[in-house]
C-alpha atoms as a PDB file:
ATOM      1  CA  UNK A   1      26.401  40.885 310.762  1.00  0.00           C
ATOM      2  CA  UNK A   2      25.886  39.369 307.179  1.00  0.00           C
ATOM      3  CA  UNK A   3      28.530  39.921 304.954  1.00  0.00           C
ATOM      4  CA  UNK A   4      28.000  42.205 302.208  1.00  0.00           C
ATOM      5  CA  UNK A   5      27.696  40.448 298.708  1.00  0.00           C
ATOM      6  CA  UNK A   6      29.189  42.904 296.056  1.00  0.00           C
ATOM      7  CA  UNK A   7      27.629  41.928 293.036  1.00  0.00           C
ATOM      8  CA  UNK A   8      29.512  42.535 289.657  1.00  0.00           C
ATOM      9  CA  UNK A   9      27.837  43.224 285.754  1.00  0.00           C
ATOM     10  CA  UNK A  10      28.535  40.114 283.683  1.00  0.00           C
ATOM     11  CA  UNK A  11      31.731  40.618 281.271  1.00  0.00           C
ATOM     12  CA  UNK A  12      31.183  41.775 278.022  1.00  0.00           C
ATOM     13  CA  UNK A  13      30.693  38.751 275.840  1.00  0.00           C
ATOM     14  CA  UNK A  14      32.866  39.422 272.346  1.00  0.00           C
ATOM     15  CA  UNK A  15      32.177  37.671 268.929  1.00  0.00           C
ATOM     16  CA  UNK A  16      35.239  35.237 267.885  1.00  0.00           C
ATOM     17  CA  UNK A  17      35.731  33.707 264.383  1.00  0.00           C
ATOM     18  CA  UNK A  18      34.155  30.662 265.134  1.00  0.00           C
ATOM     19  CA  UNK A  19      30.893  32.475 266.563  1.00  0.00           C
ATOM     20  CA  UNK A  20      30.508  34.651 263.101  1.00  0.00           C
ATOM     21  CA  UNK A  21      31.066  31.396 260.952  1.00  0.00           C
ATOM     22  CA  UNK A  22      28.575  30.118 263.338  1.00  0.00           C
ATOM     23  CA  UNK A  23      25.647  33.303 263.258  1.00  0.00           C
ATOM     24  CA  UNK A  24      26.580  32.766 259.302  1.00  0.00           C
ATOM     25  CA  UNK A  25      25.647  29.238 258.940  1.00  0.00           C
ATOM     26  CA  UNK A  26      22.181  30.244 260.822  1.00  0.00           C
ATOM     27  CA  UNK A  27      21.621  33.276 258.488  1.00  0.00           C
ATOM     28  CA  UNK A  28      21.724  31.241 255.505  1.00  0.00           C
ATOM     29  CA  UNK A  29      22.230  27.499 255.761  1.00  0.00           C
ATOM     30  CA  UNK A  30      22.922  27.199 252.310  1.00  0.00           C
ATOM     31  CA  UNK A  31      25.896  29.662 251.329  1.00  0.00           C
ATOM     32  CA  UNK A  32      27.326  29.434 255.332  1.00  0.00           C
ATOM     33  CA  UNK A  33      30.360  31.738 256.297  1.00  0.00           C
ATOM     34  CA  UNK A  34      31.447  33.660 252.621  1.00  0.00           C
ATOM     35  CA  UNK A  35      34.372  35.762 253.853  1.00  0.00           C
ATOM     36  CA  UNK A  36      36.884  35.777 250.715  1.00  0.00           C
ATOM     37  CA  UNK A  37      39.063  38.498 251.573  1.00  0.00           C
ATOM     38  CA  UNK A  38      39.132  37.399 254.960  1.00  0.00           C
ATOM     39  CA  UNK A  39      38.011  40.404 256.645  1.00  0.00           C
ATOM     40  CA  UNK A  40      36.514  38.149 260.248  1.00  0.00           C
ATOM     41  CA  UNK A  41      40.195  37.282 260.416  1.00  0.00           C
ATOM     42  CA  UNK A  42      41.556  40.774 260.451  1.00  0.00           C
ATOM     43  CA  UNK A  43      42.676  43.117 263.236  1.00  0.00           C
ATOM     44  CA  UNK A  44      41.584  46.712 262.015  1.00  0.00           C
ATOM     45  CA  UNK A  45      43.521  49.751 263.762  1.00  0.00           C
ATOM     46  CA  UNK A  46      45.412  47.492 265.532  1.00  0.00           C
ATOM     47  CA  UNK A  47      42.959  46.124 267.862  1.00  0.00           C
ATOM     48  CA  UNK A  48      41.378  42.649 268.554  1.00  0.00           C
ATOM     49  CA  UNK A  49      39.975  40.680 266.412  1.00  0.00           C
ATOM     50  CA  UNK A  50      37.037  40.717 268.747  1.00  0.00           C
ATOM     51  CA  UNK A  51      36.860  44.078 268.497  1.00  0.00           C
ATOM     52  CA  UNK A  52      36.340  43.800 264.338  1.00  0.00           C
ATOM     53  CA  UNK A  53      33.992  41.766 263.892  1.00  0.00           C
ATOM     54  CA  UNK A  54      31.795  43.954 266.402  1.00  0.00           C
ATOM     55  CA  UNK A  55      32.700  46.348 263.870  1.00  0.00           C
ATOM     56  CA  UNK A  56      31.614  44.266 260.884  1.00  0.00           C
ATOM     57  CA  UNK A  57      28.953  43.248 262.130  1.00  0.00           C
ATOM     58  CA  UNK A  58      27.750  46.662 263.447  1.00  0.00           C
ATOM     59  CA  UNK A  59      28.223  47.946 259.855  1.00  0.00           C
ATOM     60  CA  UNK A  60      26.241  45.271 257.781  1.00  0.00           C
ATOM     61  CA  UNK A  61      23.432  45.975 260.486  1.00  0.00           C
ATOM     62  CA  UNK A  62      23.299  50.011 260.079  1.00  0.00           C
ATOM     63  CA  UNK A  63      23.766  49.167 255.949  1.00  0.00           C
ATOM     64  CA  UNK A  64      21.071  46.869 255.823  1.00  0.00           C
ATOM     65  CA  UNK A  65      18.813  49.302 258.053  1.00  0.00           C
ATOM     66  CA  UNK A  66      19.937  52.302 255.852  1.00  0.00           C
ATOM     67  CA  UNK A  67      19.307  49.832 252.446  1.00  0.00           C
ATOM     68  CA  UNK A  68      15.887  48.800 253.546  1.00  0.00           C
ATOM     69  CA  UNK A  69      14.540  51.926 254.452  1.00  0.00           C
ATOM     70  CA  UNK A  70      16.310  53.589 251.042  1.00  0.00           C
ATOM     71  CA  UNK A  71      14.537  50.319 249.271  1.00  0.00           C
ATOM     72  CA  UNK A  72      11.066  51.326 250.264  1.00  0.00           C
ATOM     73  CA  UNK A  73      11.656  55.124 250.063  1.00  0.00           C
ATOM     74  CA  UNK A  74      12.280  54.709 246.404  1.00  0.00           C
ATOM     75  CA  UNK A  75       9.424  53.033 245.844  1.00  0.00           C
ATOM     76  CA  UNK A  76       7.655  56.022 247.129  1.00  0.00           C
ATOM     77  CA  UNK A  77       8.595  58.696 245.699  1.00  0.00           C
ATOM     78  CA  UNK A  78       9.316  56.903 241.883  1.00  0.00           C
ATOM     79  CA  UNK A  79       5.537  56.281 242.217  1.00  0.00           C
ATOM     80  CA  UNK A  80       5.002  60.139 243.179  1.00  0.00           C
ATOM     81  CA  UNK A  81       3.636  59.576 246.614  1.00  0.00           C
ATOM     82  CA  UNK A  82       3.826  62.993 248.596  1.00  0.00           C
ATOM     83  CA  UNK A  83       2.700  64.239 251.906  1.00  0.00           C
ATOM     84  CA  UNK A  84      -0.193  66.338 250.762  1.00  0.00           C
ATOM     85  CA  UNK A  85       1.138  69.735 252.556  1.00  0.00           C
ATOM     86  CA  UNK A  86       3.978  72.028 251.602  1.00  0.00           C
ATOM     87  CA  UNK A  87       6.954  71.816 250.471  1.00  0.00           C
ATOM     88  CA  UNK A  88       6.627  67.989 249.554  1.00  0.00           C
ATOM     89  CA  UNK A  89       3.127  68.837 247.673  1.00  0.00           C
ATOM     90  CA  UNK A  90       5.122  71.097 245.646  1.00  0.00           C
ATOM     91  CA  UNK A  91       7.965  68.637 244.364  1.00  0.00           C
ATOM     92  CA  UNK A  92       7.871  67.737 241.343  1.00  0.00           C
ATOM     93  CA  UNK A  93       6.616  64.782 240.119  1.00  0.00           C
ATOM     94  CA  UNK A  94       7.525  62.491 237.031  1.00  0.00           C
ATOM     95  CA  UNK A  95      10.973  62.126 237.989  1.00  0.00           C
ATOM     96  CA  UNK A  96      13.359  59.956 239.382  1.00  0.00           C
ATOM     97  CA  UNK A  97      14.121  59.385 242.893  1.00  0.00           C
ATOM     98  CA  UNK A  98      17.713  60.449 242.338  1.00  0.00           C
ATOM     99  CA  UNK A  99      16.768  63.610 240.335  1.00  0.00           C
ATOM    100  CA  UNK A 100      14.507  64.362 243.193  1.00  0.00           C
ATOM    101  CA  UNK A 101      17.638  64.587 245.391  1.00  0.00           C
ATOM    102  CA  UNK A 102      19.575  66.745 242.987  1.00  0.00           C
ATOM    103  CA  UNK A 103      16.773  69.458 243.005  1.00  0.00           C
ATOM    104  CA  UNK A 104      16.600  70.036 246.698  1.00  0.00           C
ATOM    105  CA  UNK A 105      18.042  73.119 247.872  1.00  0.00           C
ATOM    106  CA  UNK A 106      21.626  72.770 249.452  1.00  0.00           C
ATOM    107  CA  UNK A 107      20.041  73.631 253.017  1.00  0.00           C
ATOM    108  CA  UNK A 108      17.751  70.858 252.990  1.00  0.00           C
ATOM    109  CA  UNK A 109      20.302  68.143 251.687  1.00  0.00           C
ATOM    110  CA  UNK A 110      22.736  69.417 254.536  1.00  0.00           C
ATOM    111  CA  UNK A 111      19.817  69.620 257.204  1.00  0.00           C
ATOM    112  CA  UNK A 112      19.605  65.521 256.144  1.00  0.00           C
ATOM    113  CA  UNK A 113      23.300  65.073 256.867  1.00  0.00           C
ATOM    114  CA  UNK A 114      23.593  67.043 259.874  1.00  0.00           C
ATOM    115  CA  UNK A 115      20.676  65.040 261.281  1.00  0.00           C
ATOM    116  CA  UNK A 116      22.378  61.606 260.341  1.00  0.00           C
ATOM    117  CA  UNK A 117      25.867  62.775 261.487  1.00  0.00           C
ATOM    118  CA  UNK A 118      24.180  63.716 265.213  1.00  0.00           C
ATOM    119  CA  UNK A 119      22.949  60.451 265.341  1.00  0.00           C
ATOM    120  CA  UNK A 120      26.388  58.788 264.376  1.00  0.00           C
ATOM    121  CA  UNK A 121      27.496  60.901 267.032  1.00  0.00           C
ATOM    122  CA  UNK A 122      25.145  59.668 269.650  1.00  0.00           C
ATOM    123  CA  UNK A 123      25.571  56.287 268.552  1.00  0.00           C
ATOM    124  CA  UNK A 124      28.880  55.963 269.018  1.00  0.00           C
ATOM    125  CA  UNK A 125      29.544  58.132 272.384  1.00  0.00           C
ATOM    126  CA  UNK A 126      30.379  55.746 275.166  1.00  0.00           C
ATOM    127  CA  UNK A 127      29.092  57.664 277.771  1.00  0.00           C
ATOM    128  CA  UNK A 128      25.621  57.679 276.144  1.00  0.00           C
ATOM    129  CA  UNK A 129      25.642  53.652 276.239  1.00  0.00           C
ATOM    130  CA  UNK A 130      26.704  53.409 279.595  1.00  0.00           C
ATOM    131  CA  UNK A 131      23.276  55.470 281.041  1.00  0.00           C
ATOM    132  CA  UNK A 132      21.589  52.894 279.067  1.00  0.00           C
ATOM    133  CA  UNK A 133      23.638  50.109 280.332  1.00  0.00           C
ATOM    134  CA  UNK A 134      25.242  49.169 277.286  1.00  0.00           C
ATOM    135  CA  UNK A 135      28.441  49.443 275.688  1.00  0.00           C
ATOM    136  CA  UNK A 136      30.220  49.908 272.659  1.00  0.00           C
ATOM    137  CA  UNK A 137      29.989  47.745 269.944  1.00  0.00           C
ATOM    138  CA  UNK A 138      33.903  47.349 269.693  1.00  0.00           C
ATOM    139  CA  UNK A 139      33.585  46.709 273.530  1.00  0.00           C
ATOM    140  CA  UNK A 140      31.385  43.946 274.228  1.00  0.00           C
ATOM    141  CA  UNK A 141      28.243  45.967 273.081  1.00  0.00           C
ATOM    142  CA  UNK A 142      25.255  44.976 271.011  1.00  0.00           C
ATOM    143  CA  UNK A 143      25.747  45.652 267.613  1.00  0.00           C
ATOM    144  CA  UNK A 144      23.173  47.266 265.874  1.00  0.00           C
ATOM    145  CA  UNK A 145      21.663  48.821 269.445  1.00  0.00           C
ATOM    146  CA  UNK A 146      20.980  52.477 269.034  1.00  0.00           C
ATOM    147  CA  UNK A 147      20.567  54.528 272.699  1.00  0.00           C
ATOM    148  CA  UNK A 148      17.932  56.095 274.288  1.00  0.00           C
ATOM    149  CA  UNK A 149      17.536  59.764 273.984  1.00  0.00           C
ATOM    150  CA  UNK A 150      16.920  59.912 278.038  1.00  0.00           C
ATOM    151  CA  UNK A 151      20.150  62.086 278.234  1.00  0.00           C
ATOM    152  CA  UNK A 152      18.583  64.912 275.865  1.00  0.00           C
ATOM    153  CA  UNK A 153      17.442  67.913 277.487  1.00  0.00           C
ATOM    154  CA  UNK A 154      14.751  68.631 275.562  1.00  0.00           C
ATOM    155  CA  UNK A 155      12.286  64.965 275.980  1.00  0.00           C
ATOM    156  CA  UNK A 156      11.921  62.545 273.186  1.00  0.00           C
ATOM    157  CA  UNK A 157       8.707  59.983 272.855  1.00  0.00           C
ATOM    158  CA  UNK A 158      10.165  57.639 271.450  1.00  0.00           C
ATOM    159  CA  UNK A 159      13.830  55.767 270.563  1.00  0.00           C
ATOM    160  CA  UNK A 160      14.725  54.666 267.293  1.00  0.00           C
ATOM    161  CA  UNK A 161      16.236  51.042 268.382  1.00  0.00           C
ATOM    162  CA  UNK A 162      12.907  49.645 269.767  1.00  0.00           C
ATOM    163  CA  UNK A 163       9.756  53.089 269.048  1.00  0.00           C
ATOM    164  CA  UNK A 164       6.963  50.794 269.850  1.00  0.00           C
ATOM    165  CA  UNK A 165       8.024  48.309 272.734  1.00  0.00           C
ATOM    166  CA  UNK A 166       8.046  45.109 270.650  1.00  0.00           C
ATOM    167  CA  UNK A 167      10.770  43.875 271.729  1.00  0.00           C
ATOM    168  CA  UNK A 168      10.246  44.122 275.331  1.00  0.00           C
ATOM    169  CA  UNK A 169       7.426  41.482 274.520  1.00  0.00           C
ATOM    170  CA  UNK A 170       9.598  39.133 272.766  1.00  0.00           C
ATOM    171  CA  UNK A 171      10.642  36.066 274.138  1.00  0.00           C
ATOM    172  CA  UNK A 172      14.595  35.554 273.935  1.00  0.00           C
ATOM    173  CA  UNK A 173      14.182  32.899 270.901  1.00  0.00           C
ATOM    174  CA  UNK A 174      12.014  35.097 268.983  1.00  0.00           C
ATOM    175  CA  UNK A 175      14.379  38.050 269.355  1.00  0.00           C
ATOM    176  CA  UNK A 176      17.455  35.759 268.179  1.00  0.00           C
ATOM    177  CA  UNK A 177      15.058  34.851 265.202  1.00  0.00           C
ATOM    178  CA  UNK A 178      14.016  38.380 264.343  1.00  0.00           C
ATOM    179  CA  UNK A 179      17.243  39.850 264.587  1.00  0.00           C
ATOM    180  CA  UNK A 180      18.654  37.099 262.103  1.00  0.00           C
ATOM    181  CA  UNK A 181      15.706  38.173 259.524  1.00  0.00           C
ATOM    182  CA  UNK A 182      16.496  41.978 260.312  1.00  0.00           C
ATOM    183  CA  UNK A 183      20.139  40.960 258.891  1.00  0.00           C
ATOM    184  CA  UNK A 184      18.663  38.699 255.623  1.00  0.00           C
ATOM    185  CA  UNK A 185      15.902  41.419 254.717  1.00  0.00           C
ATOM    186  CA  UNK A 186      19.048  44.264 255.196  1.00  0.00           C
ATOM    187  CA  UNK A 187      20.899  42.082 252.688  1.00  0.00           C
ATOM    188  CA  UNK A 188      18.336  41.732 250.705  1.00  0.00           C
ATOM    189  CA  UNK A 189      17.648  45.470 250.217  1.00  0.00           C
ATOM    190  CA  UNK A 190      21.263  46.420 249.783  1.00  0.00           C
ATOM    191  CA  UNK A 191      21.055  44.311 246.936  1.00  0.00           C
ATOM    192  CA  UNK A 192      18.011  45.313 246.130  1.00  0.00           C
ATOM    193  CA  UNK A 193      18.599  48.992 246.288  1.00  0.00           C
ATOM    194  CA  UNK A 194      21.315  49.087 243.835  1.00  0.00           C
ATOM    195  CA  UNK A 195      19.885  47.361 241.729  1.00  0.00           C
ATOM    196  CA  UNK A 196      16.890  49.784 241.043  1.00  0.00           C
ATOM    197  CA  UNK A 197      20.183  52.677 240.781  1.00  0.00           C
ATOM    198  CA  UNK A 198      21.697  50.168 238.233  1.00  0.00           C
ATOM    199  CA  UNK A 199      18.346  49.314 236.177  1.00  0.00           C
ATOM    200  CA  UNK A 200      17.782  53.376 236.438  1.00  0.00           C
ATOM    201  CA  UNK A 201      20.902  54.315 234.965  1.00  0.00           C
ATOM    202  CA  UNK A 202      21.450  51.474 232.483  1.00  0.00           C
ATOM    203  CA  UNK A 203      18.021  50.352 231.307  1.00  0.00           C
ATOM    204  CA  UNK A 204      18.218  46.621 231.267  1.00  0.00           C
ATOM    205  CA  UNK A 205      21.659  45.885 233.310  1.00  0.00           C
ATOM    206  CA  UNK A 206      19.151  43.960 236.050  1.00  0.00           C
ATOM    207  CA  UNK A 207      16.584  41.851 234.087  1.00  0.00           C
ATOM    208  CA  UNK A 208      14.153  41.330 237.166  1.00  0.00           C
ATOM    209  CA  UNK A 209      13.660  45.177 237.110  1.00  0.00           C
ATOM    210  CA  UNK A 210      13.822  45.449 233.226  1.00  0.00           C
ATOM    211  CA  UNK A 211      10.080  46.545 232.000  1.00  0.00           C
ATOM    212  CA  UNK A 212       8.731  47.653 235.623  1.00  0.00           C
ATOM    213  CA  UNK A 213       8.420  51.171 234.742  1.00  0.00           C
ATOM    214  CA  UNK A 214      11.720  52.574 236.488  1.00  0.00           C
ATOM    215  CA  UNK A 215      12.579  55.926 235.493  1.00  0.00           C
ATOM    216  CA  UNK A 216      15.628  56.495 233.942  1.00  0.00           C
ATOM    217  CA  UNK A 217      18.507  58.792 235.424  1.00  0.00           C
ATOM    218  CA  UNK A 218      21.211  60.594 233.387  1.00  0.00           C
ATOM    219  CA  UNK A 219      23.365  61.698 236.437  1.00  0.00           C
ATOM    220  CA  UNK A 220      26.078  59.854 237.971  1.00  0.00           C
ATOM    221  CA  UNK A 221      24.787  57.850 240.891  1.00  0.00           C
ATOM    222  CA  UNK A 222      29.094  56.916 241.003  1.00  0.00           C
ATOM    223  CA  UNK A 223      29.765  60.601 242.427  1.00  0.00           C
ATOM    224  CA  UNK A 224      29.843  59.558 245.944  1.00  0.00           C
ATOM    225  CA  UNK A 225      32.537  56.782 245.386  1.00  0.00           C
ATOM    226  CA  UNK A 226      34.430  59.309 243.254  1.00  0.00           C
ATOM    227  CA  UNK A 227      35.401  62.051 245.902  1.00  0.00           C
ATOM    228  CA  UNK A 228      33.218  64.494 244.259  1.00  0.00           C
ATOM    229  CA  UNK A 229      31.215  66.394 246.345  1.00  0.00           C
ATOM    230  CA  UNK A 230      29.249  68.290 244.269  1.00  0.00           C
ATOM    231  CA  UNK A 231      26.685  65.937 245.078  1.00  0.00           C
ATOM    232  CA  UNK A 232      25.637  68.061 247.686  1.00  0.00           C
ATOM    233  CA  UNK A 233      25.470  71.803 245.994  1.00  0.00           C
END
């Protein structure tokens, strides 16, 4: 009788200093590993440092997804382009992005964070990224995957980490390629991004935006750095 051959996943594979100086110098050859305050080097709550940089790196990933998708979403609706049915047909138009926000009703501004805290939720739940054969970021885990909705009762089409199967097409060296340009465009926008808040707010403050039409905005776009949550009533 043949032995039986237990076989074992591979161990989680953890980010040191040396590989994020590395992944740096590949994301931009010229400027390399910028770290000033030395936050690669830290420990946060105590645990590894292997464990922080999953979390850094996790959170410049969902930032620069968040930025690039707030980037183009501006663009949209500061050039008053609506879904042609109700309620969007009805908003009004002439107006800055940011104004747009402040008129929404309070139930549709908490229906937006709801929706983004569920998903924060499901990101982060362990035992959601284990059915999908993952783990968490702080663990091992791919930073930047999002899971599968397979565990929903109610079936989803789609999942938000990969919607139309690219990936699965992808050869390994393309993937490493486009998920280097996923973190230079989410840069990009984050820049980006602010500046159109900054050029809205103080016309002329970013001279490549100065004389492109952006509307202006009298409210504080600082609120949500302030503790003031009036943002949302």
């Amino acid at each position: 009788m043949a032995p039986v051959v237990q076989s074992r996943a591979a161990a989680p594979q953890m980010m040191d200093l040396d590989g994020l100086k590395s992944q740096a110098k590949s994301l931009n050859p010229i400027v390399g590993y910028f770290d000033p305050l030395n936050l690669g080097g830290g420990e946060f709550w105590g645990d590894s440092n292997a464990a922080t940089i999953g979390f850094l790196r996790e959170a410049e990933i969902k930032h620069g997804r968040v930025a690039m998708a707030g980037f183009v979403g501006y663009i949209v609706h500061a050039n008053d382009i609506r879904f042609p049915w109700k309620p969007f047909a009805d908003a009004p138009s002439g107006v800055s992005p940011q104004a747009l926000w402040d008129g929404l009703p309070e139930v549709a501004k908490w229906q937006i964070i709801l929706t983004i805290g569920f998903f924060e939720f499901w990101r982060e739940n362990s035992y959601i990224l284990s059915t999908d054969g993952e783990a968490h970021y702080m663990r091992g885990g791919k930073p930047g995957y999002f899971p599968t909705f397979d565990q929903l009762p109610h079936p989803v089409p789609f999942n938000l980490f990969d919607p139309f199967g690219l990936q699965s097409k992808m050869t390994p060296e393309k993937k490493a390629k486009s998920l280097l340009a996923e973190i230079n465009n989410g840069r990009a926008a984050q820049i980006g991004l602010f500046g159109f808040l900054c050029e809205s707010q103080i016309p002329g403050s970013v001279p490549p935006f100065a004389g492109i039409g952006l509307r202006p905005y009298d409210g504080n776009i600082m609120i949500p750095f302030q503790g003031d949550f009036s943002l949302l009533g």
